[in-house]
Protein backbone atom coordinates (compact mmCIF):
# COMPACT_ATOMS: atom_id res chain seq x y z
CA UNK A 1 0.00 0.00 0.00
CA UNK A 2 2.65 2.22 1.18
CA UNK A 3 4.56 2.07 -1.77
CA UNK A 4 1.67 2.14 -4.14
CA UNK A 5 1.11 5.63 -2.46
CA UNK A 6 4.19 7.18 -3.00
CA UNK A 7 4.29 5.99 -6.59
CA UNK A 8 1.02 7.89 -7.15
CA UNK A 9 2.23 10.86 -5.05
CA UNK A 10 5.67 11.05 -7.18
CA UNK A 11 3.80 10.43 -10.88
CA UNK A 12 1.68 13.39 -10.03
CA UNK A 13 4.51 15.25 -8.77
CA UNK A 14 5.83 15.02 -11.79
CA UNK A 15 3.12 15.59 -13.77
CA UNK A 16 2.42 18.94 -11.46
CA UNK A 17 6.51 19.84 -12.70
CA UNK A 18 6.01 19.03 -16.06
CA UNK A 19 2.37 21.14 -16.37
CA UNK A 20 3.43 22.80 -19.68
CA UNK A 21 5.36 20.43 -21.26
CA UNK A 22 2.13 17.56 -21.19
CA UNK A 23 -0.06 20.44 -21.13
CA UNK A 24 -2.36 19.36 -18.48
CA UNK A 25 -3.47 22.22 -15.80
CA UNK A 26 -1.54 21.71 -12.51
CA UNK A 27 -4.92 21.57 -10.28
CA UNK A 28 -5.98 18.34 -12.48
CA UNK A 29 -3.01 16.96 -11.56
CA UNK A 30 -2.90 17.28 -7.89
CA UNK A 31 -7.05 16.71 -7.56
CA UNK A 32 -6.63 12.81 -9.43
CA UNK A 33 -3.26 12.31 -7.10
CA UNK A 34 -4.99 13.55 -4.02
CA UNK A 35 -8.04 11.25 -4.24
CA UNK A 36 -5.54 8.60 -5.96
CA UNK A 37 -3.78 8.41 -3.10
CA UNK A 38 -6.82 8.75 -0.57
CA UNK A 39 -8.73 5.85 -2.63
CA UNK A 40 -5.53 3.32 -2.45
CA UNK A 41 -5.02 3.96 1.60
CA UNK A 42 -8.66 3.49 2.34
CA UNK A 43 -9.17 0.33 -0.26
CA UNK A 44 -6.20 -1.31 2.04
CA UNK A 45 -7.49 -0.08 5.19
CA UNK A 46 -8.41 -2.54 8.24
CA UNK A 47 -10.76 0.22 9.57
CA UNK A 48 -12.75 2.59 6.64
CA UNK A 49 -14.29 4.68 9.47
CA UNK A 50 -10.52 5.76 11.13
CA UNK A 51 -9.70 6.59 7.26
CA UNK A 52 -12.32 8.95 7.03
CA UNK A 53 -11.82 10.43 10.45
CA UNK A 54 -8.55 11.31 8.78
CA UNK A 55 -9.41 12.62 6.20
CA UNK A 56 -11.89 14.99 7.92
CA UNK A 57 -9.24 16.06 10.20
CA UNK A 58 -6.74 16.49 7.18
CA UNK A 59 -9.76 18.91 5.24
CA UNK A 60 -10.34 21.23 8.45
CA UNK A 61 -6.86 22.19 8.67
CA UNK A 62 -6.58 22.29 4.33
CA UNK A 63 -9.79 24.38 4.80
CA UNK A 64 -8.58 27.03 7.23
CA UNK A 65 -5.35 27.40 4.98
CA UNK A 66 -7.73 27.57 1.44
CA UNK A 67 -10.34 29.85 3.59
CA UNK A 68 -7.19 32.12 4.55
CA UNK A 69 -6.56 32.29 0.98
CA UNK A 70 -9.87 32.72 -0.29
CA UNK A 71 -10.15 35.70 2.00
CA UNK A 72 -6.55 37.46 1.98
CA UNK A 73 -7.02 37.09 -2.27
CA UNK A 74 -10.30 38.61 -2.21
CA UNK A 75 -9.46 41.84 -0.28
CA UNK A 76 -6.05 42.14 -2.49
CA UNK A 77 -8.48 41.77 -6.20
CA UNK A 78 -10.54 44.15 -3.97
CA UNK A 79 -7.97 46.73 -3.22
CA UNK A 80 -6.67 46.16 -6.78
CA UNK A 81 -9.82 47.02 -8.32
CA UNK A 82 -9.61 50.44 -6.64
CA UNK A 83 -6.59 51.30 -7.78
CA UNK A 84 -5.24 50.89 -4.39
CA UNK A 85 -1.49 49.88 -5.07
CA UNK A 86 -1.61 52.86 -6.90
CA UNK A 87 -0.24 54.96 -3.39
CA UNK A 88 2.48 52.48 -3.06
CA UNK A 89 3.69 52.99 -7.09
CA UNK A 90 3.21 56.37 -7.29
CA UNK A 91 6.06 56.58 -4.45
CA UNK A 92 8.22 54.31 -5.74
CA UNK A 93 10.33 56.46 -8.20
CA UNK A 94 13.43 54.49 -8.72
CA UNK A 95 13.85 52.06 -12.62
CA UNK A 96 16.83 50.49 -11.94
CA UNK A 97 16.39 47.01 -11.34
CA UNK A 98 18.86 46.18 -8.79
CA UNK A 99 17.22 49.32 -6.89
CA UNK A 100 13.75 48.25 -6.65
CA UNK A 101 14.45 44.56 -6.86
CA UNK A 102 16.29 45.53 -2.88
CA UNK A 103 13.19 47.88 -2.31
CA UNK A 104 10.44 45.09 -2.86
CA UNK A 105 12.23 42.47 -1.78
CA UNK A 106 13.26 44.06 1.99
CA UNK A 107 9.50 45.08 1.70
CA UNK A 108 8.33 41.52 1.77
CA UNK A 109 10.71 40.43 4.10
CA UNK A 110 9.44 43.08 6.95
CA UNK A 111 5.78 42.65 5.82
CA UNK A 112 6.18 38.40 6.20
CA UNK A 113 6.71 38.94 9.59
CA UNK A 114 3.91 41.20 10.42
CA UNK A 115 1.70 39.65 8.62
CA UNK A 116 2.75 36.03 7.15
CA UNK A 117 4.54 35.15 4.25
CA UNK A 118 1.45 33.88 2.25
CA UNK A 119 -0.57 36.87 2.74
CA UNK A 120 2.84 39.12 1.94
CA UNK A 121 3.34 37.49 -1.01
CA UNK A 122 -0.10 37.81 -2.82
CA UNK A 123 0.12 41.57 -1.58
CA UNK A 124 3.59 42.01 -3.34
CA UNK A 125 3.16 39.61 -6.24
CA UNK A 126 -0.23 41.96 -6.89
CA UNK A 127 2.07 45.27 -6.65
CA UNK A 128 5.08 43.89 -9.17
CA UNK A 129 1.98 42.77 -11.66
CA UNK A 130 0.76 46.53 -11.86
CA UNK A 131 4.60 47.93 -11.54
CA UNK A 132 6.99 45.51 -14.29
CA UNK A 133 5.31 45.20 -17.64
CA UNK A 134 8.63 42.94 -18.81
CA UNK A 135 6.98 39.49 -17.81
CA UNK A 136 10.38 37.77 -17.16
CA UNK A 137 11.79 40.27 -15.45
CA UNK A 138 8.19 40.46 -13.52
CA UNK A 139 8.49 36.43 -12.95
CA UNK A 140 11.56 36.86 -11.63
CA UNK A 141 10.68 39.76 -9.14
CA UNK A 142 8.21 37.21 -7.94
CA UNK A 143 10.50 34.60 -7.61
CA UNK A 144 12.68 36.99 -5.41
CA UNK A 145 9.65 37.85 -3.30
CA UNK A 146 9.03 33.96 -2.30
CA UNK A 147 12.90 34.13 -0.86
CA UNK A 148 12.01 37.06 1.27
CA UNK A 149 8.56 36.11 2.41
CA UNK A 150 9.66 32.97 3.47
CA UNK A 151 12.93 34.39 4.71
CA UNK A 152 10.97 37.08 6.62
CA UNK A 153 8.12 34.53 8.49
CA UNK A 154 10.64 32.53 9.45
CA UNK A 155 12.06 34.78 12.08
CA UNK A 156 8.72 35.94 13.58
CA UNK A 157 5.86 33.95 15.90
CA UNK A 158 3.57 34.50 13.32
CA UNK A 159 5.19 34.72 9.95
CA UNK A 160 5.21 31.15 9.46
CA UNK A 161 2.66 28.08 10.30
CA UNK A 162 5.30 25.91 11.36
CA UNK A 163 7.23 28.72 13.47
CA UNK A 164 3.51 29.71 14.62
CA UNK A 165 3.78 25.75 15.52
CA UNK A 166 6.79 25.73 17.56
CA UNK A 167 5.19 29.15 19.48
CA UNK A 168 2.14 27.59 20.34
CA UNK A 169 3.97 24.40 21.67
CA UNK A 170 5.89 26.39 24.00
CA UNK A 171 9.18 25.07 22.13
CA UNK A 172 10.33 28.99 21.29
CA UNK A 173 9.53 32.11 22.80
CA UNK A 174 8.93 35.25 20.89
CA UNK A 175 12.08 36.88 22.15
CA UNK A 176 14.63 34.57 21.85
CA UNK A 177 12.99 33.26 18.20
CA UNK A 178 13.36 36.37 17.27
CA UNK A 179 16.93 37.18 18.63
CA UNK A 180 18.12 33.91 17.30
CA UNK A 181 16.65 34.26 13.57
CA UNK A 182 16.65 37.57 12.47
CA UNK A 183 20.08 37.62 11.41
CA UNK A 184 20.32 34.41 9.08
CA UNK A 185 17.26 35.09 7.74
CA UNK A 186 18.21 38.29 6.85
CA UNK A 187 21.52 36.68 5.23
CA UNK A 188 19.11 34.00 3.74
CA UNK A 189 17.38 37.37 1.58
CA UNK A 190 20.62 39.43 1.69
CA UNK A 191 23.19 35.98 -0.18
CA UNK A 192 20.65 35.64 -3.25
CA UNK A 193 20.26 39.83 -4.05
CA UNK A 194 24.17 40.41 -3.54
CA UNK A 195 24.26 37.29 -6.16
CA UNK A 196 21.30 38.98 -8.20
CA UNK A 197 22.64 42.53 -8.19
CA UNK A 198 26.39 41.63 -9.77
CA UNK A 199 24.77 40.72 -12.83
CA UNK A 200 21.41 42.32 -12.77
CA UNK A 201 21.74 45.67 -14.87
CA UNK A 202 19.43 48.64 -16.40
CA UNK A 203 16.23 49.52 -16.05
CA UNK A 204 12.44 48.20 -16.08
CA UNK A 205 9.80 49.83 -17.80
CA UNK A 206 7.25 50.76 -15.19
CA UNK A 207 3.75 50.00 -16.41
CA UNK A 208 1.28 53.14 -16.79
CA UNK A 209 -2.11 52.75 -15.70
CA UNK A 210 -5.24 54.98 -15.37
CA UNK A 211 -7.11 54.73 -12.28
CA UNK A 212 -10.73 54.34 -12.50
CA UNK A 213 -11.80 55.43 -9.40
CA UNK A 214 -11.78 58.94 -7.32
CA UNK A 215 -8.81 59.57 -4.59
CA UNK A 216 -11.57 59.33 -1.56
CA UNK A 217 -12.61 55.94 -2.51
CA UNK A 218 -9.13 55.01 -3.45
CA UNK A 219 -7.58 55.43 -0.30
CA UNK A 220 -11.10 54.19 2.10
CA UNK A 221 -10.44 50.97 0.46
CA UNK A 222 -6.46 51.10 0.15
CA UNK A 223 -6.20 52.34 4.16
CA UNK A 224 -9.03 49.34 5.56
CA UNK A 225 -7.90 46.64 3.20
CA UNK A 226 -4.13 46.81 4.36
CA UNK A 227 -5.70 47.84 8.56
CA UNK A 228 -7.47 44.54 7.86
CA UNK A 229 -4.91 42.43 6.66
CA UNK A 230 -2.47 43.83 9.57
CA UNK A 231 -5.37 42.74 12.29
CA UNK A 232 -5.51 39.47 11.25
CA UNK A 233 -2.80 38.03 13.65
CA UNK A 234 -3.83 40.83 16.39
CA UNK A 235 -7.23 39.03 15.89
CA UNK A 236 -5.73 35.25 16.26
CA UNK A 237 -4.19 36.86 19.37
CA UNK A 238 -6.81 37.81 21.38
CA UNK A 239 -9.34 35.79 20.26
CA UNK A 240 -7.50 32.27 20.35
CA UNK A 241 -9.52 31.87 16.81
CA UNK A 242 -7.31 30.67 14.29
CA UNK A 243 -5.91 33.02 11.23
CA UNK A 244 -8.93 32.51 8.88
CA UNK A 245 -11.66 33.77 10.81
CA UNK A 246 -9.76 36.88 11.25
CA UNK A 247 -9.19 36.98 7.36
CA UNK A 248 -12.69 36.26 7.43
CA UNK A 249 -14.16 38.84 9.40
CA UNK A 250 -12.13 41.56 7.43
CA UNK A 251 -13.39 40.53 4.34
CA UNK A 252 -16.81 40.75 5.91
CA UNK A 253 -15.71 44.44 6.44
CA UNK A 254 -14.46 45.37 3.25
CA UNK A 255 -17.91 44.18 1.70
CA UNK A 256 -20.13 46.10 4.32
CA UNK A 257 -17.65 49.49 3.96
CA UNK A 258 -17.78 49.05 -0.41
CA UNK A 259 -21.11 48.37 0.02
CA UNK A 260 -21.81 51.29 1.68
CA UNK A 261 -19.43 53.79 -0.24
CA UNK A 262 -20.58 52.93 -3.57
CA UNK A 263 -24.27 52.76 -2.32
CA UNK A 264 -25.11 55.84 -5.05
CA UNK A 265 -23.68 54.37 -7.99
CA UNK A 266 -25.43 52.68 -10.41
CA UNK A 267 -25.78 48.76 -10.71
CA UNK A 268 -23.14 48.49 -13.89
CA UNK A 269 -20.12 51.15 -12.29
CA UNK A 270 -20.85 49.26 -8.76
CA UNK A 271 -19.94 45.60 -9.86
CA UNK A 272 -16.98 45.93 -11.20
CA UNK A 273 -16.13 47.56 -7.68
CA UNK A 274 -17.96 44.49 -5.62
CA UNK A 275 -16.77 41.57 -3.68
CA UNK A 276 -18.74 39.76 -6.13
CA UNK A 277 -16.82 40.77 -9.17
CA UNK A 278 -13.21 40.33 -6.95
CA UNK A 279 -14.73 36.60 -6.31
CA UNK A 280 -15.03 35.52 -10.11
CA UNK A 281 -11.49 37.30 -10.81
CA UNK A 282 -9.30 35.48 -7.91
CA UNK A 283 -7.57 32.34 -9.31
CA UNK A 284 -9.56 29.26 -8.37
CA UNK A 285 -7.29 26.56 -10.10
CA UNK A 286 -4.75 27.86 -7.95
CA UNK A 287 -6.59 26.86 -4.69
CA UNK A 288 -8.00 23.76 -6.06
CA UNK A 289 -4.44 22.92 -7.10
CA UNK A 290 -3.65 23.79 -3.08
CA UNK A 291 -6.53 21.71 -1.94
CA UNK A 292 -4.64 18.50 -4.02
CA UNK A 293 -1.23 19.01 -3.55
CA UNK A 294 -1.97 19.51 0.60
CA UNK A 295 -4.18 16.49 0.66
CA UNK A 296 -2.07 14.48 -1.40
CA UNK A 297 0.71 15.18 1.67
CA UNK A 298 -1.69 14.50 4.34
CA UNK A 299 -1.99 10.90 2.65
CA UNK A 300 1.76 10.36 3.20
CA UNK A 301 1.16 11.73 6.77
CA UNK A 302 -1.44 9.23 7.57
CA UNK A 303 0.48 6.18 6.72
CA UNK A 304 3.17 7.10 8.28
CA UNK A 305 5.68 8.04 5.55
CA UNK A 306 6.53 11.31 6.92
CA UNK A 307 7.37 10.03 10.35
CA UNK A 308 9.10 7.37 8.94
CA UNK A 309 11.70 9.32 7.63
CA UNK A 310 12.07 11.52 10.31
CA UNK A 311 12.90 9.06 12.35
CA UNK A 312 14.68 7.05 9.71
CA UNK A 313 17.34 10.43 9.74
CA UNK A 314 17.35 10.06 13.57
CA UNK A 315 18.50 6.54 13.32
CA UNK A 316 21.29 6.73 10.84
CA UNK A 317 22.21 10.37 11.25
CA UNK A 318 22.08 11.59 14.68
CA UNK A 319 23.49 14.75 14.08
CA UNK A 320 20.70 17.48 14.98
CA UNK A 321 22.18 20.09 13.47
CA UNK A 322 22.22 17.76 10.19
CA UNK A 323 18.56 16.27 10.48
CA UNK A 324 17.45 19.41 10.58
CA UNK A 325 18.84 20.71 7.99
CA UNK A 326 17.66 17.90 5.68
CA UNK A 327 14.11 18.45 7.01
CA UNK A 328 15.06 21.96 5.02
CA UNK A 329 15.38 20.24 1.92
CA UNK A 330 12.61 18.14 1.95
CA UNK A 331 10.21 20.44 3.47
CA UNK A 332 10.42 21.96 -0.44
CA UNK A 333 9.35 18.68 -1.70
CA UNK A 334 6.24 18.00 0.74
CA UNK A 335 4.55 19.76 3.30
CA UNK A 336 6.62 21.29 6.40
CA UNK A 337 3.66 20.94 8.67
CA UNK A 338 3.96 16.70 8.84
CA UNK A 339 8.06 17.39 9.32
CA UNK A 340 8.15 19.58 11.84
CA UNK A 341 4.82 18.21 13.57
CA UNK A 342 6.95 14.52 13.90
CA UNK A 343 10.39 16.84 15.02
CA UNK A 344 8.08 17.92 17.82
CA UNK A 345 6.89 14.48 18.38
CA UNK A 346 10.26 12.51 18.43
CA UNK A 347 12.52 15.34 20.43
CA UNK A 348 12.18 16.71 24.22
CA UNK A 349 14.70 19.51 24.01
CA UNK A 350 13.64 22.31 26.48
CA UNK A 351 12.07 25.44 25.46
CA UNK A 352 14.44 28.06 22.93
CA UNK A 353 17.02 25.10 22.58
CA UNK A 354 19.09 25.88 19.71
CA UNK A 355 16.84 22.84 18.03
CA UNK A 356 13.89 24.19 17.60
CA UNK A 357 14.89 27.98 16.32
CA UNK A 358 17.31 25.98 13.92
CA UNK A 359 14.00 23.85 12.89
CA UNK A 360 11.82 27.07 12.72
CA UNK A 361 14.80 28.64 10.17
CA UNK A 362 14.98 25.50 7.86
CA UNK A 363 11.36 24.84 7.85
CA UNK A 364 10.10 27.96 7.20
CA UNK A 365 12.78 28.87 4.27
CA UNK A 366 13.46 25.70 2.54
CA UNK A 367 10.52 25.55 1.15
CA UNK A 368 12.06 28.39 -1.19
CA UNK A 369 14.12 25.48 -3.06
CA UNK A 370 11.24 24.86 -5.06
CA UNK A 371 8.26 26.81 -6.17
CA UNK A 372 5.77 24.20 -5.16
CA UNK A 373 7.66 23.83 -1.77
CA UNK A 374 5.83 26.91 0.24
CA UNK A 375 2.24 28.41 0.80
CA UNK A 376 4.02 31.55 -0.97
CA UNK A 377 5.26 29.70 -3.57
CA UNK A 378 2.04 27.88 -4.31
CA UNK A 379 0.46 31.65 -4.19
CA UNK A 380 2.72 33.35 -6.57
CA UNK A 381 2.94 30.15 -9.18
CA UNK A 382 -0.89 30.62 -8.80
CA UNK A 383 -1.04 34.17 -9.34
CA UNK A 384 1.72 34.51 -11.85
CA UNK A 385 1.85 30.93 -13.70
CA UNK A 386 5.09 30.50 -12.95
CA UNK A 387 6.93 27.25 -14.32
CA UNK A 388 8.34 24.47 -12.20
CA UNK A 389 11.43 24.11 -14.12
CA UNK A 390 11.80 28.49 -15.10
CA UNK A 391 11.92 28.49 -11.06
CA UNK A 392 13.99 25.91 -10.55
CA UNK A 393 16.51 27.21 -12.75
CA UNK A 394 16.63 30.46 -12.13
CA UNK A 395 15.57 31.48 -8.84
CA UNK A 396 16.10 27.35 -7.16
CA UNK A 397 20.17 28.29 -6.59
CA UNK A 398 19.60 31.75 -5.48
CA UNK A 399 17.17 30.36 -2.81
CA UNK A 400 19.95 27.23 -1.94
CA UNK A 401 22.46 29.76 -1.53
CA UNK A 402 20.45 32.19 0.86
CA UNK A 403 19.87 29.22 2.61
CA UNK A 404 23.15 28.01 2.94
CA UNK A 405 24.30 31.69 4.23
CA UNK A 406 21.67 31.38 6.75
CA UNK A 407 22.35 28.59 8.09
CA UNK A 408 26.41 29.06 8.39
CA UNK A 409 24.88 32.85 10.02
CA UNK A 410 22.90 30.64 12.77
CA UNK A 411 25.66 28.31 13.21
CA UNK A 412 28.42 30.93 13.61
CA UNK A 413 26.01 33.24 16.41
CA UNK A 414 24.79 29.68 18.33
């Protein structure tokens, strides 16, 4: 069974990496793997009813990520159909690439930790689209912007799910998380633009658009969507709710304040202005393709394949500071949830032990390594169509190298 599983899982892997080349949509893909996979453990299964209790568990926390989504895509379409990012491009007056590439990129790393690096990076990846018109240079400003979102959640309580993990498990305190990862994920951003920016030259041509709507409007919308998305973990914190009722309840805001501030207009200048009309644009593929590729993982989770291996590098490794740094790697090829989830399971180590802020680091920004290997990755090829194998070859070693630097930064301050 096991086996038959992972063949599945790797076949649509592949199929997922080669999307363009068989010309079959990457949410296809990942859907027949997911129930593929799903179909084979249940068929083999002692027990039907503990399958399904699985699975159920499996959706709710697929749900709350794809609800997240849902909502933090909305309010950006939203915001974007306003003319919103407009107050953020008309201050941005540098061309040079190098210049803005720093600019936007140190943008999304500060904005990943206040807000997380799957929300940052639909918020940034929605900016470059109305700023770069060139659409490889734009791809790879995007690419860039999965480094430092993932770079920049990895060093905050709440930048991350699997550093939000280790917070709520009482395995890292805010203080010393932050102390302990700020500077090599700051190298892990800073190694891949110093490589970038020695052979990165001219300019970009900045894309000129009209806006639609007047400057009150404009900036109502622009001010409350970005308030909202900033109160989302305020909300988680005082409310113990998790992220996606807070993303929730803002969208629920943003409808009831456009709502009310277009209220005059007519039926036909009021929808393209409406939740409803943000609804139909947002990509839906892309969270259908979400939905498989995270339930295809939770399959390997629930026959043990992801704990196996953990503990298979405990056996024949040892070496923490190794182990971990594998879980890196592979946390770009499946989930980092399961990984870190059966790290937390398998090791005692007291609380801010140099384990668990070294686990938070590699977690959170080895999923970089590959495009489908992070929530902002998944987001941005979503958003952007970005190719397995153009992101693999051109942003893959900029994203091994910042995380290389970061981990020789963590090792040289432990």
């Amino acid at each position: 069974m096991a086996t038959t599983i992972l063949v599945i899982f790797v076949l649509g892997y592949m199929a997922i990496a080669l999307e363009h080349s068989i010309k079959l949509n990457k949410a296809a893909s990942a859907l027949v793997t997911a129930v593929l996979c799903w179909t084979v453990y249940i068929s083999h299964a002692p027990d039907t009813h503990t399958v399904n209790e699985q699975l159920g568990e499996h959706l709710g926390e697929i749900a709350s990520i794809l609800f997240f989504l849902l909502g933090a895509m909305t309010i950006v379409e939203l915001i974007d159909a306003h003319d919103g990012f407009e107050v953020i491009t008309s201050c941005i007056k540098t061309a040079k690439k190098t210049k803005l590439l720093w600019l936007i990129s140190l943008l999304a790393f500060l904005l990943s930790a206040v807000l997380d690096n799957l929300t940052t990076t639909i918020v940034m990846v929605s900016l470059i689209r109305k700023m770069v018109k060139d659409k490889e240079t734009r791809l790879f400003f995007c690419g860039m912007v999965v480094i430092a979102a993932n770079a920049g959640g990895a060093w905050s309580p709440i930048g991350d799910v699997t550093t939000t993990m280790l917070w709520i498990a009482e395995k890292v305190s805010t203080v010393q998380l932050v102390r302990q990862l700020i500077l090599p994920s700051l190298a892990c951003l800073v190694a891949p633009l110093v490589l970038v920016s020695l052979r990165m030259k001219g300019k970009i041509e900045i894309v000129e658009t009209e806006t639609k709507t007047n400057n009150r409007d404009r900036n109502i919308v622009f001010i409350t969507g970005i308030l909202v998305l900033l109160s989302v973990p305020v909300f988680k914190t005082i409310s113990h709710l998790p992220p996606y009722m807070g993303m929730l309840l803002g969208l629920g805001i943003m409808w009831v304040i456009t709502e009310i501030i277009h209220h005059e207009k007519d039926t036909q200048d009021k929808h393209f202005l409406s939740v409803q009309y943000a609804l139909r644009k947002i990509d839906t593929p892309s969270i259908l393709f979400f939905l498989g590729i995270l339930l295809s993982v939770s399959a390997l989770g629930s026959i043990g394949a992801l704990t196996n291996v953990a503990e298979s590098l405990n056996k024949h490794i040892g070496n923490p500071v190794m182990i971990v740094s594998i879980i890196g790697v592979a946390s770009s090829i499946v989930d980092n949830v399961p990984l870190v989830a059966a790290a937390m399971g398998m090791y005692q180590f007291p609380t801010d032990h140099f384990f668990w802020h070294f686990l938070a680091y590699c977690a959170g920004t080895g999923g970089s390594l590959l495009i489908i290997g992070s929530a902002a990755g998944v987001a941005a090829m979503g958003i952007e169509k970005i190719e397995f194998f153009w992101y693999l070859k051109r942003i893959g070693w900029l994203a091994l190298a910042g995380y290389v630097a970061g981990i020789l930064i963590f090792l040289l301050f432990m």
